[in-house]
Protein backbone atom coordinates (compact mmCIF):
# COMPACT_ATOMS: atom_id res chain seq x y z
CA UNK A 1 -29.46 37.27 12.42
CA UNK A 2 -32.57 35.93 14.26
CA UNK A 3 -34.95 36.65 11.11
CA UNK A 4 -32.16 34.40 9.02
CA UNK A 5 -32.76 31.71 11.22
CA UNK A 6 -36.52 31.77 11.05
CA UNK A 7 -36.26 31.27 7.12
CA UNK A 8 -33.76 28.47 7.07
CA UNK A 9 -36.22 26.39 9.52
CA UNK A 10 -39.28 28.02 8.00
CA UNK A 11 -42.45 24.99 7.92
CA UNK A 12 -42.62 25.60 4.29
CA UNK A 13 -38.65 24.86 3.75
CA UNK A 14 -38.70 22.04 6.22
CA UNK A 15 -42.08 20.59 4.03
CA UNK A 16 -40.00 20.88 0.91
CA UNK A 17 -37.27 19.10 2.03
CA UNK A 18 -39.23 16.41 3.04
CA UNK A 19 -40.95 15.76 0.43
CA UNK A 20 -37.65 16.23 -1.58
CA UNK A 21 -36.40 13.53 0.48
CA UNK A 22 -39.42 11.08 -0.07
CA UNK A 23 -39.32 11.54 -3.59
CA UNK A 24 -35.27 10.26 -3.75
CA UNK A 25 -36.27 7.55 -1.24
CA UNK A 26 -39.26 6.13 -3.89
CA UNK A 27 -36.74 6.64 -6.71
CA UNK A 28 -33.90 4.88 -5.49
CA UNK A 29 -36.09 1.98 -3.82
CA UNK A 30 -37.54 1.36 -7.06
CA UNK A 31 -34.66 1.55 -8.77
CA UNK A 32 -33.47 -1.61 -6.16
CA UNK A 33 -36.79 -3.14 -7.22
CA UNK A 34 -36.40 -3.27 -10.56
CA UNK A 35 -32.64 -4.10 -10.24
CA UNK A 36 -33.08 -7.20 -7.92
CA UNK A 37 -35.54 -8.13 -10.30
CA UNK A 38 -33.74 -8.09 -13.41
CA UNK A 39 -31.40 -10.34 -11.82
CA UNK A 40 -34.16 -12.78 -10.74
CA UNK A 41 -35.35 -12.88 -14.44
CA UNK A 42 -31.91 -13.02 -16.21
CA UNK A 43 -31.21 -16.12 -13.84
CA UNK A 44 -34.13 -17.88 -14.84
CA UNK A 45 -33.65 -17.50 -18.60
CA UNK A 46 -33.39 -20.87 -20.30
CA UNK A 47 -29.98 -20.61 -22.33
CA UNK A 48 -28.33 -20.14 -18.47
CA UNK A 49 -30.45 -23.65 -17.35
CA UNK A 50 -28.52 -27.19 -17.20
CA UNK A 51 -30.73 -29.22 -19.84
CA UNK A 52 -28.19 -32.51 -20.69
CA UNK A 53 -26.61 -34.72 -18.05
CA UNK A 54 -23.82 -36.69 -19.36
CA UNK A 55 -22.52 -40.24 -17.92
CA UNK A 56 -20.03 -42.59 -18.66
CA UNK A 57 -21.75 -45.23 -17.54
CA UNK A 58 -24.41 -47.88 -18.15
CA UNK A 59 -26.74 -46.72 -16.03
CA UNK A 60 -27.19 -43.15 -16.64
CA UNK A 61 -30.87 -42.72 -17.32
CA UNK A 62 -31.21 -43.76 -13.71
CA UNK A 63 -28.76 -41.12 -12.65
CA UNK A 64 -30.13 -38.63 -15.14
CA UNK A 65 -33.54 -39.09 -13.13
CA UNK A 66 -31.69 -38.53 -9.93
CA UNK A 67 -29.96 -35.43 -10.80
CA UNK A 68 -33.19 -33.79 -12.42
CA UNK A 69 -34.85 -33.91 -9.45
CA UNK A 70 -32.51 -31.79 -7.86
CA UNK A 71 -32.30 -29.55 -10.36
CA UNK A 72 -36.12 -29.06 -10.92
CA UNK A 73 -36.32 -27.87 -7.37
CA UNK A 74 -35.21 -24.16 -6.35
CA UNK A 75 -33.30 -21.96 -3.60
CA UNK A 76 -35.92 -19.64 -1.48
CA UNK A 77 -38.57 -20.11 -4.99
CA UNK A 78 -36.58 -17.85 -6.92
CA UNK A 79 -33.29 -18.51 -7.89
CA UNK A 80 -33.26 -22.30 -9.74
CA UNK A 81 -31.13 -25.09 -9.13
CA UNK A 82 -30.50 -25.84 -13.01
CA UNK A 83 -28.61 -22.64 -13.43
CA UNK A 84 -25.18 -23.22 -14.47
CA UNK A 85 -23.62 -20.81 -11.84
CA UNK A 86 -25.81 -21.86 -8.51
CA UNK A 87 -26.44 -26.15 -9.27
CA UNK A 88 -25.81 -27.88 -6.41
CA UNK A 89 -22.52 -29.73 -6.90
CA UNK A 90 -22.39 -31.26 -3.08
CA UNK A 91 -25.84 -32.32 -3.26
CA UNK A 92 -25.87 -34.25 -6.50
CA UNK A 93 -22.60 -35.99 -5.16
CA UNK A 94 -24.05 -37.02 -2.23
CA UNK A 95 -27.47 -38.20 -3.55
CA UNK A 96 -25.48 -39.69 -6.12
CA UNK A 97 -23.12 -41.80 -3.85
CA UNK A 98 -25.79 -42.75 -1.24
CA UNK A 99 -27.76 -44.04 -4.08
CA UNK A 100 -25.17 -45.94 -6.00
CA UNK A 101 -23.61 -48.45 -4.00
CA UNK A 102 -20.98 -49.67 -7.09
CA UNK A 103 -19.66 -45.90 -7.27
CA UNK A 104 -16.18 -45.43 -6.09
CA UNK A 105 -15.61 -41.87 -7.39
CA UNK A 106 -17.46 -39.31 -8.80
CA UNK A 107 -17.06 -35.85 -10.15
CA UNK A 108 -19.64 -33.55 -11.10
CA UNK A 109 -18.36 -30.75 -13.28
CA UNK A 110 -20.21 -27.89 -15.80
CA UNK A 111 -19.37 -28.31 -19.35
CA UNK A 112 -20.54 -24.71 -21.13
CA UNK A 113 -23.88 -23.18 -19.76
CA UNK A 114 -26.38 -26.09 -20.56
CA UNK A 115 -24.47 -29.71 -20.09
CA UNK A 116 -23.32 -30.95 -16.70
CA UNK A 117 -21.06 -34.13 -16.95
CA UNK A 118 -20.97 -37.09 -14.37
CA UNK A 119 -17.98 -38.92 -14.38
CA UNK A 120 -17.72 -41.98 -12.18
CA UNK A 121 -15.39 -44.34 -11.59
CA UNK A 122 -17.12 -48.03 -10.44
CA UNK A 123 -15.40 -49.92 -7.86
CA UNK A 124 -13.68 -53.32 -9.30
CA UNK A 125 -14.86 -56.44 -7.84
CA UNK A 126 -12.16 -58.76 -6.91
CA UNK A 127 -14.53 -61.64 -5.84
CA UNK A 128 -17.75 -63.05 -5.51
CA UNK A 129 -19.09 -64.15 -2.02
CA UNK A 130 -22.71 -66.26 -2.32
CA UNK A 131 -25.04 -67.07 0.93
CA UNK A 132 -24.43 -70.67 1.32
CA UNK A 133 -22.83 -73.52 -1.19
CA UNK A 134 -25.38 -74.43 -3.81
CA UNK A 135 -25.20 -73.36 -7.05
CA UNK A 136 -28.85 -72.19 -6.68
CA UNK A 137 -29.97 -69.66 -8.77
CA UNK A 138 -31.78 -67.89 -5.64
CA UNK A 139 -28.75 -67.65 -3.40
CA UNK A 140 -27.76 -64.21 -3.25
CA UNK A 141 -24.25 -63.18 -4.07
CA UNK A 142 -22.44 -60.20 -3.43
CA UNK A 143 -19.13 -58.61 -4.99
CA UNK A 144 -16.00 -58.19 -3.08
CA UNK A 145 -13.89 -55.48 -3.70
């Protein structure tokens, strides 16, 4: 029974199993690697990017230029914002509304893979308030609502 012993912990057994081991542990780390990977690259294909903004309002090229900077930046380098699954609905509605003054309401939904759509609702002005009482074309005047 002792000589049994000596074999199952022999150095040469104990060598093989190690290097056993190390061989699984490269394997399966690569096989991560090249996983993790994949997924970077399939996210950053160009039929899964946001490419048209749509508005229904006047203004949109100036709210097409805000929400492509957001979109041309990325999270941690790798994963981009213009993917359809990860763009940054919070963010574009607050840039959006701190930027606008006249928006009431927005919503920012996905329409397929490549088109985002912008729909705002404008506040209604109800009057018109003007810094003193000429008729002067350089008074300013603001909108009540």
């Amino acid at each position: 029974m002792n000589r049994r012993s000596k074999i199952l912990q022999s150095p040469k057994l104990i060598e093989k199993k190690r290097a056993k081991l190390v061989k699984i542990t490269l394997v399966y780390s690569l096989c991560c690697l090249v996983f993790i990977s994949g997924i970077f690259f399939t996210l950053r294909l160009d039929s899964l990017q946001i490419t048209k903004i749509n508005s229904n309002v006047a203004y949109s090229s100036e709210i097409t230029d805000k929400v492509n900077s957001i979109l041309n930046d990325s999270y941690l380098y790798l994963i981009p914002k213009s993917n359809f699954l990860f763009y940054p609905k919070s963010e574009i509605r607050e840039v959006l509304l701190s930027s606008f003054n006249n928006i009431d309401s927005l919503s920012v939904t996905a329409n397929g893979m490549s088109s985002l759509d912008i729909i705002i609702n404008e506040r209604a002005p109800t009057a018109i308030a003007c810094e003193g009482f000429s008729n002067d074309d350089n008074s300013k005047c603001y909108f009540i609502d």
